[in-house]
C-alpha atoms as a PDB file:
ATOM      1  CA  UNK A   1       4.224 -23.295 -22.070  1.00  0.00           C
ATOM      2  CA  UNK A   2       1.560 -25.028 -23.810  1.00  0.00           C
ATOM      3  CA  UNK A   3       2.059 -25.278 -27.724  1.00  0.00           C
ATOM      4  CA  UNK A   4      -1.107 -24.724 -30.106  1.00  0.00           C
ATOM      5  CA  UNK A   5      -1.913 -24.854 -33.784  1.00  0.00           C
ATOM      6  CA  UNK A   6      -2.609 -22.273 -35.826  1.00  0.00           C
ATOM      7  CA  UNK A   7      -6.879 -23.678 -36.409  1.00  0.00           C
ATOM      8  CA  UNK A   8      -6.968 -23.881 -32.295  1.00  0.00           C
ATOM      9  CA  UNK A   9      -5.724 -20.550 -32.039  1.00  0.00           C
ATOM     10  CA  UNK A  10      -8.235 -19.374 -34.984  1.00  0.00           C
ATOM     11  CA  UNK A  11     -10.947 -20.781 -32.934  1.00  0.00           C
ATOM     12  CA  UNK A  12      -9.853 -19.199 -29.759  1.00  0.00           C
ATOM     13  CA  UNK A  13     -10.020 -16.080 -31.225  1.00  0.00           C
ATOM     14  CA  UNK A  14     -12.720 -16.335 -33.867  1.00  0.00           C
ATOM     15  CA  UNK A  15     -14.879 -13.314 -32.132  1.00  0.00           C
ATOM     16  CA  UNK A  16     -12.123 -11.716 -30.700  1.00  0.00           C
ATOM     17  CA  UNK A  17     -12.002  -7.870 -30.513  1.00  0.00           C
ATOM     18  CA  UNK A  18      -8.952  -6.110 -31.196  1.00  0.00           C
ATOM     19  CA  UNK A  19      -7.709  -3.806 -28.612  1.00  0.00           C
ATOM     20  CA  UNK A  20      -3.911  -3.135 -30.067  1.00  0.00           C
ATOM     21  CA  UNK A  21      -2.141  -3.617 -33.385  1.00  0.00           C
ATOM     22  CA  UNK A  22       1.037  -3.227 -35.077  1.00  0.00           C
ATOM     23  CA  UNK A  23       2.395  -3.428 -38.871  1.00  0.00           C
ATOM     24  CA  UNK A  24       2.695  -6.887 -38.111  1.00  0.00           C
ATOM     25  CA  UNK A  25      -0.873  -7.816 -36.756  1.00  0.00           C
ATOM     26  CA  UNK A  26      -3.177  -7.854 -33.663  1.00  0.00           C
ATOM     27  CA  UNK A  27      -1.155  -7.318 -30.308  1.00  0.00           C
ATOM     28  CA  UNK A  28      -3.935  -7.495 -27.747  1.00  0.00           C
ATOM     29  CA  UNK A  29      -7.190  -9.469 -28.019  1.00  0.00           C
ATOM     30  CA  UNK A  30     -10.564  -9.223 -25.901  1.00  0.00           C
ATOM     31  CA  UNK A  31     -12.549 -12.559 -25.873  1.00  0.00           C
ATOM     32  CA  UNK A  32     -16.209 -12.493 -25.642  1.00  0.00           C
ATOM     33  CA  UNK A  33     -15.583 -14.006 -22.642  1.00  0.00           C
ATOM     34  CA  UNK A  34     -13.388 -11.189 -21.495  1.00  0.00           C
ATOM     35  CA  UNK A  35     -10.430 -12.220 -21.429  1.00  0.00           C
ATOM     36  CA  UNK A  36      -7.331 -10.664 -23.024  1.00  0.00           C
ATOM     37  CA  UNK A  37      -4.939 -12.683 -25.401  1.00  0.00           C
ATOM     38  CA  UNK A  38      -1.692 -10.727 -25.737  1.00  0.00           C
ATOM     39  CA  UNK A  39       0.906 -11.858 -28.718  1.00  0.00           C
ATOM     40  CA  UNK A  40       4.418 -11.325 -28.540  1.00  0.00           C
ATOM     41  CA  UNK A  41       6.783 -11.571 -31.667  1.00  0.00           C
ATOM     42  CA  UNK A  42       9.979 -13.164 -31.448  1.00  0.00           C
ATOM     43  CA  UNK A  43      12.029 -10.767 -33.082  1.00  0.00           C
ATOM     44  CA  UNK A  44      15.400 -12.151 -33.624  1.00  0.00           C
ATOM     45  CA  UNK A  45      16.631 -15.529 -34.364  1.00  0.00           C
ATOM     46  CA  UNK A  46      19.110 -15.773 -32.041  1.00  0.00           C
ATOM     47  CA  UNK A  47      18.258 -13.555 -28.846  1.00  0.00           C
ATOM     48  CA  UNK A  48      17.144 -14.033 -25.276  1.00  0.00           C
ATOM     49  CA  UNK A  49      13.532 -14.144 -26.140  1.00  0.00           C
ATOM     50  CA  UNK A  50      14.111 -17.492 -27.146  1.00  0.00           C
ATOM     51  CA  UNK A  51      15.782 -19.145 -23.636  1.00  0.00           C
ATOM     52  CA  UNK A  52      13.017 -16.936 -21.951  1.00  0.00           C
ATOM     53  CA  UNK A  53      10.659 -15.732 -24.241  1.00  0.00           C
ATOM     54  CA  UNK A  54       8.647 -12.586 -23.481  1.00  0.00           C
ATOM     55  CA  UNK A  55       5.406 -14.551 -23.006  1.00  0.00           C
ATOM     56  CA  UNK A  56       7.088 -16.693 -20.052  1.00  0.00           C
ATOM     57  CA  UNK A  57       8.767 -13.146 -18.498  1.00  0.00           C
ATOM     58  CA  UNK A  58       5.085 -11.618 -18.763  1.00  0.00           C
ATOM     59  CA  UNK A  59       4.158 -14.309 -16.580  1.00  0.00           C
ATOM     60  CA  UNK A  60       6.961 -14.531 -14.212  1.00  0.00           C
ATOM     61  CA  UNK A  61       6.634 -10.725 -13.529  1.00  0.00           C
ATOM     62  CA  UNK A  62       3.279 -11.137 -12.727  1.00  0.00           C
ATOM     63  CA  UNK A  63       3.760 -13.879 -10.230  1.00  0.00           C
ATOM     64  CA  UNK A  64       6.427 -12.020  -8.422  1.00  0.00           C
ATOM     65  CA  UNK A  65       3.983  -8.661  -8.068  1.00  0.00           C
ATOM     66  CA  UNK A  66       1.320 -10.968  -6.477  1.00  0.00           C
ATOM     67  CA  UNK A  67       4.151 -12.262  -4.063  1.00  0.00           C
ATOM     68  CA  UNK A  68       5.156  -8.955  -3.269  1.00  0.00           C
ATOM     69  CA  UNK A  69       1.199  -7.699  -2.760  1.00  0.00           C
ATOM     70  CA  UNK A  70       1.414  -5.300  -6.121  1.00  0.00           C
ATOM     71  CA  UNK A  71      -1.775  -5.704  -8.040  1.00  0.00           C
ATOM     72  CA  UNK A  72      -1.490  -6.554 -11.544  1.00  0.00           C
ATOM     73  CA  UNK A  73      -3.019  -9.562 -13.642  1.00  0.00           C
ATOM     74  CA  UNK A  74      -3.899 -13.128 -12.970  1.00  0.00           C
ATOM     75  CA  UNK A  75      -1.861 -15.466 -15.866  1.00  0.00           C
ATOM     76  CA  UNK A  76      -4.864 -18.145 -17.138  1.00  0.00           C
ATOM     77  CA  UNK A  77      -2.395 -19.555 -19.685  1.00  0.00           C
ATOM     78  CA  UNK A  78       0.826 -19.202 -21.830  1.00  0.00           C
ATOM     79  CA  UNK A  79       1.008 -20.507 -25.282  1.00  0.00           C
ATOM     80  CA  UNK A  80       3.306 -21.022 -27.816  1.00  0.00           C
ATOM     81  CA  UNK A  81       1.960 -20.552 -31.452  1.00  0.00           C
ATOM     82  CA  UNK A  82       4.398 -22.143 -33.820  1.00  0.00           C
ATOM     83  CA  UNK A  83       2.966 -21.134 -36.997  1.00  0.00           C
ATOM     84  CA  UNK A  84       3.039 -17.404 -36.423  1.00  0.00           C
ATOM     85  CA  UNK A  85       6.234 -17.434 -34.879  1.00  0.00           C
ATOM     86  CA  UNK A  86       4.551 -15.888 -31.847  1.00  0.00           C
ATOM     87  CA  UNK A  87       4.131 -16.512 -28.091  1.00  0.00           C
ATOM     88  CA  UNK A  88       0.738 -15.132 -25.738  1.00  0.00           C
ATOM     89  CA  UNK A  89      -0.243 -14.999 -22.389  1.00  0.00           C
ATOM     90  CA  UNK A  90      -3.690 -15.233 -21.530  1.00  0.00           C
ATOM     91  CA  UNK A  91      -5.525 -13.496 -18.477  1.00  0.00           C
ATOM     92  CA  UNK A  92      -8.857 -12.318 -17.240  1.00  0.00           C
ATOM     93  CA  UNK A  93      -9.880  -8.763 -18.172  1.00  0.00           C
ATOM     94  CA  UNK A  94      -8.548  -6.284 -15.490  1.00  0.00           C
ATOM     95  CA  UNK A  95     -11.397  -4.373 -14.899  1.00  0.00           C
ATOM     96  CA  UNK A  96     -10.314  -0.944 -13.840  1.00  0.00           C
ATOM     97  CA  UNK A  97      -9.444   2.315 -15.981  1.00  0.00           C
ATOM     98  CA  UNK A  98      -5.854   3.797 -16.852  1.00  0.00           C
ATOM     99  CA  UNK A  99      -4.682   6.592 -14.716  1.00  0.00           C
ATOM    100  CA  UNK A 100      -4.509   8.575 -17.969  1.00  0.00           C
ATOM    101  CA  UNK A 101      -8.516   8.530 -18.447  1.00  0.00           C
ATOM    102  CA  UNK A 102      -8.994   8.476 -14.679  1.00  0.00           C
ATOM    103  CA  UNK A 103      -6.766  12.207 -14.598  1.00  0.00           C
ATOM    104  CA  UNK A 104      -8.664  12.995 -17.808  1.00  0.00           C
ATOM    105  CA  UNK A 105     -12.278  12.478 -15.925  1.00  0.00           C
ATOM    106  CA  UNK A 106     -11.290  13.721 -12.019  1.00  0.00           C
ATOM    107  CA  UNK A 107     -11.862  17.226 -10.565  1.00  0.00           C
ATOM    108  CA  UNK A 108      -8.925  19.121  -9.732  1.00  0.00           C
ATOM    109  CA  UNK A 109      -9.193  17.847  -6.572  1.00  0.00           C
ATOM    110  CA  UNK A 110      -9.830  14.508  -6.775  1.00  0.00           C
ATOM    111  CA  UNK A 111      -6.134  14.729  -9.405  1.00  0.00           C
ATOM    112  CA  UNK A 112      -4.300  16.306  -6.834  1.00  0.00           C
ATOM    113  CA  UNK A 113      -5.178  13.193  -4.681  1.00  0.00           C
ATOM    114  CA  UNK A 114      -4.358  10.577  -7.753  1.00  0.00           C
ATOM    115  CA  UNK A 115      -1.001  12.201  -8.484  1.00  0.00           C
ATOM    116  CA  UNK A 116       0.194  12.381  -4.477  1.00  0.00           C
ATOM    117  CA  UNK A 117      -0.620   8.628  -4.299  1.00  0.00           C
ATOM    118  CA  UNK A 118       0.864   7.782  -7.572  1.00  0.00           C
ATOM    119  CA  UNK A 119       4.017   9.715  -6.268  1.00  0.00           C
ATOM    120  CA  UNK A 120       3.279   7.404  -2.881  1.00  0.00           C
ATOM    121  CA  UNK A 121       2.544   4.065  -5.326  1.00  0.00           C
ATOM    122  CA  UNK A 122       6.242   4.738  -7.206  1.00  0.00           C
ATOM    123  CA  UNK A 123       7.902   5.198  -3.748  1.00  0.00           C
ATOM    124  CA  UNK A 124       6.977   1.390  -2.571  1.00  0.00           C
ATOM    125  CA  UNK A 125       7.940  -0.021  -6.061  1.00  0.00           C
ATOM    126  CA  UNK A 126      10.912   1.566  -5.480  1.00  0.00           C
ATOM    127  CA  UNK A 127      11.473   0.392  -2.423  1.00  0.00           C
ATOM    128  CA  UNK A 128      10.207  -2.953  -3.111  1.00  0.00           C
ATOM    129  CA  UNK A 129      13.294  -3.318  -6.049  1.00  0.00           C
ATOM    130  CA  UNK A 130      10.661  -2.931  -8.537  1.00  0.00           C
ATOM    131  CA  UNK A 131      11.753  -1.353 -11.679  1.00  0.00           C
ATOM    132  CA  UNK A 132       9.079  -0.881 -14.118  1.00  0.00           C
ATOM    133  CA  UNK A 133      10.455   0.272 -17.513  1.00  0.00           C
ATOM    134  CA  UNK A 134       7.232   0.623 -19.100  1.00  0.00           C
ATOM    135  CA  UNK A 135       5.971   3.581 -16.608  1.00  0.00           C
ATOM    136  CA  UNK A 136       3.266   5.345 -18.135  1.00  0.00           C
ATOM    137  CA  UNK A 137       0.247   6.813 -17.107  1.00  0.00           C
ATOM    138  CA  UNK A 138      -1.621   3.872 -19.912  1.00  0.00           C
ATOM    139  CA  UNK A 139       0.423   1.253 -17.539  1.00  0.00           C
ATOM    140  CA  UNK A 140      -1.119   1.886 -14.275  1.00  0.00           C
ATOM    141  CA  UNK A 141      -5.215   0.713 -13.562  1.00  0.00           C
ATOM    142  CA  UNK A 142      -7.378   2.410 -10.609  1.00  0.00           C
ATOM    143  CA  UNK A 143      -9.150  -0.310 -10.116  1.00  0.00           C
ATOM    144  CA  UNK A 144     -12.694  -0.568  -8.989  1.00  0.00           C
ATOM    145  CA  UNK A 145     -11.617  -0.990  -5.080  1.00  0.00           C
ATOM    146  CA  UNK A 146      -9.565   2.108  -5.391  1.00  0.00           C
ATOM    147  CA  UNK A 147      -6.297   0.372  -6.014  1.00  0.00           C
ATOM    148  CA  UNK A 148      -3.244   1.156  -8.227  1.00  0.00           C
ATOM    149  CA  UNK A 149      -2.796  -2.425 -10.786  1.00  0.00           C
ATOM    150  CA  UNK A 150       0.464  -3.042 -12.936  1.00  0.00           C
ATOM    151  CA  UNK A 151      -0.466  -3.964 -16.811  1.00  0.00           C
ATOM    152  CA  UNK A 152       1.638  -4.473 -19.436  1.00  0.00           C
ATOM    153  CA  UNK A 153       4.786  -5.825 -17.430  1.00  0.00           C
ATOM    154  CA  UNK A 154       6.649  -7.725 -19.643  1.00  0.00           C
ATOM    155  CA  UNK A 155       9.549  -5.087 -19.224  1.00  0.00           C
ATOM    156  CA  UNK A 156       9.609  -5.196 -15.430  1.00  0.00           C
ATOM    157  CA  UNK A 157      12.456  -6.529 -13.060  1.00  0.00           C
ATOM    158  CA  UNK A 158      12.313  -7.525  -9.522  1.00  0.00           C
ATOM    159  CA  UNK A 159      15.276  -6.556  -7.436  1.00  0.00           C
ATOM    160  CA  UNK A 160      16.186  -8.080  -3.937  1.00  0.00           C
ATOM    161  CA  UNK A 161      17.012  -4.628  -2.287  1.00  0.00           C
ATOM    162  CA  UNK A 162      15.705  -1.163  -3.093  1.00  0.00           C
ATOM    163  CA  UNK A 163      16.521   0.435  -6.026  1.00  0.00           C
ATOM    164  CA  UNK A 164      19.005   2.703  -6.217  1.00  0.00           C
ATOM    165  CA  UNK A 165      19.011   6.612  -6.867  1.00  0.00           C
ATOM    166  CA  UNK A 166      20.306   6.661 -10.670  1.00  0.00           C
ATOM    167  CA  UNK A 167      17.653   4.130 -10.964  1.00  0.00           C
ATOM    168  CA  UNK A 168      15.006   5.930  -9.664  1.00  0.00           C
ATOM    169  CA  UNK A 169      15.616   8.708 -11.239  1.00  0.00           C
ATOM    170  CA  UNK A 170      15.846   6.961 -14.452  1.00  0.00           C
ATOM    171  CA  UNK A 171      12.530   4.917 -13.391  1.00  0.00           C
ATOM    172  CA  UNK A 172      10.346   7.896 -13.316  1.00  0.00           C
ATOM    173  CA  UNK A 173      11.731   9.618 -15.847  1.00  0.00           C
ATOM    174  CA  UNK A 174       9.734   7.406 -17.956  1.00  0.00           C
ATOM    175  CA  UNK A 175       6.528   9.064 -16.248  1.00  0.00           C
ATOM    176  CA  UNK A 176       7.501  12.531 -18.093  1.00  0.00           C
ATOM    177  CA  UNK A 177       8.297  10.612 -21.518  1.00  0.00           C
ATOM    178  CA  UNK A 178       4.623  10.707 -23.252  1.00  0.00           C
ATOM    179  CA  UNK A 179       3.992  14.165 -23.966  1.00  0.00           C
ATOM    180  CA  UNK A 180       0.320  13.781 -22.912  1.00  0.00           C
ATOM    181  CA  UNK A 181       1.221  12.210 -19.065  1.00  0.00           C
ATOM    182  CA  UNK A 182       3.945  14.852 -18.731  1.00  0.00           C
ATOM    183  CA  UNK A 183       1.191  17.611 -19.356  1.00  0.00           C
ATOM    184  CA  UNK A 184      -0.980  15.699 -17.257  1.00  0.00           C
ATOM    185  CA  UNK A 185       1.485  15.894 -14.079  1.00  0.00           C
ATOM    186  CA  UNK A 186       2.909  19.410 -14.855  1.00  0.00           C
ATOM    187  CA  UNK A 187      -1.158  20.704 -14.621  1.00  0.00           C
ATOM    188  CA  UNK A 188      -1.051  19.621 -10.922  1.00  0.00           C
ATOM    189  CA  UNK A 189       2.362  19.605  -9.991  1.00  0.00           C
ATOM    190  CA  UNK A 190       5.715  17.890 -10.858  1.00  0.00           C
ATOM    191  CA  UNK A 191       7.228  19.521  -7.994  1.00  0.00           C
ATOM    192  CA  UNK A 192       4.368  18.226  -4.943  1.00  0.00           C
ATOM    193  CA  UNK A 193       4.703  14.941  -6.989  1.00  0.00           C
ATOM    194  CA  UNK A 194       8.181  14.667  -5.994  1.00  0.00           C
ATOM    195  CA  UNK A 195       8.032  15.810  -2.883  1.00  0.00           C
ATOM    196  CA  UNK A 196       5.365  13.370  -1.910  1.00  0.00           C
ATOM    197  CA  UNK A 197       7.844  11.029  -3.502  1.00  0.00           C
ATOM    198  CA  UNK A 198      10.738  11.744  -1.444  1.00  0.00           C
ATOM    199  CA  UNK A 199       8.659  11.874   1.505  1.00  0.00           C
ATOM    200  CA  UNK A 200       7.918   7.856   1.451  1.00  0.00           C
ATOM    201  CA  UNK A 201      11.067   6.863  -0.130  1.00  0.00           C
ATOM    202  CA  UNK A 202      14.945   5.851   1.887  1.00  0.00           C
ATOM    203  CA  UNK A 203      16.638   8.118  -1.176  1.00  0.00           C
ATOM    204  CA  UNK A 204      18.212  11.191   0.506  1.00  0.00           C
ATOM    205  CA  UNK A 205      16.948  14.528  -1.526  1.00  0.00           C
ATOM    206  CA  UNK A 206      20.857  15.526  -2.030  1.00  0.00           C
ATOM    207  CA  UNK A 207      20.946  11.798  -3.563  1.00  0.00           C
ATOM    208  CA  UNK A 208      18.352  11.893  -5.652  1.00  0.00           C
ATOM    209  CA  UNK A 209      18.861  15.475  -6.962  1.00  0.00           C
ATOM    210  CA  UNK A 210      22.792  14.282  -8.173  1.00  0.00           C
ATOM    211  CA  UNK A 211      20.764  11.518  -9.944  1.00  0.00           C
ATOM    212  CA  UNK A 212      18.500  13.290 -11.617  1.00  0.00           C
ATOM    213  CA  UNK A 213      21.231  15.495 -12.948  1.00  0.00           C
ATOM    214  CA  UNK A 214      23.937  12.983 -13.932  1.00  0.00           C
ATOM    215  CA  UNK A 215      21.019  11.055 -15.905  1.00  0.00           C
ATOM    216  CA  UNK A 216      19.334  14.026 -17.595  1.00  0.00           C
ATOM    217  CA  UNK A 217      16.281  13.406 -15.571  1.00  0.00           C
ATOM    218  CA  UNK A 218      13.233  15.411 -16.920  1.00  0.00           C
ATOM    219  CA  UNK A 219      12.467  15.970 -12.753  1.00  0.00           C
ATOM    220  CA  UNK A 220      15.575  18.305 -12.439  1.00  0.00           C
ATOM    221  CA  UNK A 221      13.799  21.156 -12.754  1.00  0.00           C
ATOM    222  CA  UNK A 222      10.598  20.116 -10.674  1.00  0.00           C
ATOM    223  CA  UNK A 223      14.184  19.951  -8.113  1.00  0.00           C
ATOM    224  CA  UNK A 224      14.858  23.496  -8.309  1.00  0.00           C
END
């Protein structure tokens, strides 16, 4: 982790467009030269963010997603900015849209075919011992060669074995949190989504369905 001053971060930034914000500042910076600077607060004294900060788990997650062939983004750089109290990674612009604007755009068709292979993309992260807490519809890219891409996967571990059914059903619970993906997947399905699911995955149905229902899984009724 490299550490910079406050003027060479200025500098870096200067013409830098703002893509997210919070009460405490800019989150997520575009470059003119497109590439995305994204800040993270430390926000305790004394926590885990500062053995690993989030910046240098950012990083790691995305290394482990290229070993294990899962597109995501390509880490440039990781800095440390003392005088903000704040830590960034730095990486080339994905290019690619979020699954939320590519559902928005599509035919009915062409979303039935984006939700079956999103049901088919969960299944291998699954398998792969991938569990993404930040699953959202905003999370996943379609990128211009037609593949799924991870972003925002600070919150992300990597698991030596498959995950597990309470996990799963946990996992894509998150999918049915936002009010506007949940529409989004109830307009073509939830119930061919997770059949498609169970289709690629190792997780019994009788399995999964007991998950679902000890966690409170939003999919319990797209079970019935």
């Amino acid at each position: 982790m490299q550490t910079i001053s406050e003027t060479d971060f200025q500098k870096l930034v200067a013409e830098a467009r703002i893509l997210e914000s919070d009460g405490f500042g800019p989150k997520v910076l575009l470059t003119p030269e497109q590439r995305v600077v994204k800040l993270f607060r430390r926000k305790h004294t004394i926590s885990s963010s500062a053995f690993f900060p989030y910046a240098a788990r950012f990083a790691a997650n995305a290394a482990k997603l290229a070993r294990l062939n899962v597109p995501t983004v390509s880490i440039s750089a990781i800095w440390r900015i003392p005088s903000q109290k704040r830590d960034a990674v730095i990486y080339p612009l994905l290019p690619g849209i979020t699954l939320r604007r590519a559902l928005a755009a599509a035919t009915t068709e062409e979303r039935l075919a984006l939700v079956l292979r999103l049901a088919e993309f969960c299944a291998r992260l699954h398998q792969l011992g991938i569990h993404f807490r930040s699953l959202h519809l905003g999370n996943i890219l379609l990128t211009p060669d037609d593949r799924f891409a991870l972003i925002d996967i600070a919150d992300l571990r990597c698991h030596h074995f498959g995950l597990g059914p309470l996990a799963r059903a946990r996992n894509l619970g998150a999918l049915l949190r936002l009010n506007e993906d949940r529409l989004a997947l109830e307009a073509i399905g939830t119930t061919l989504f997770l059949n498609r699911y169970l289709e690629c995955s190792t997780t019994p149905r009788p399995a999964f369905a007991l998950a679902c229902w000890l966690s409170r899984s939003p999919w319990r009724t797209a079970l019935i």
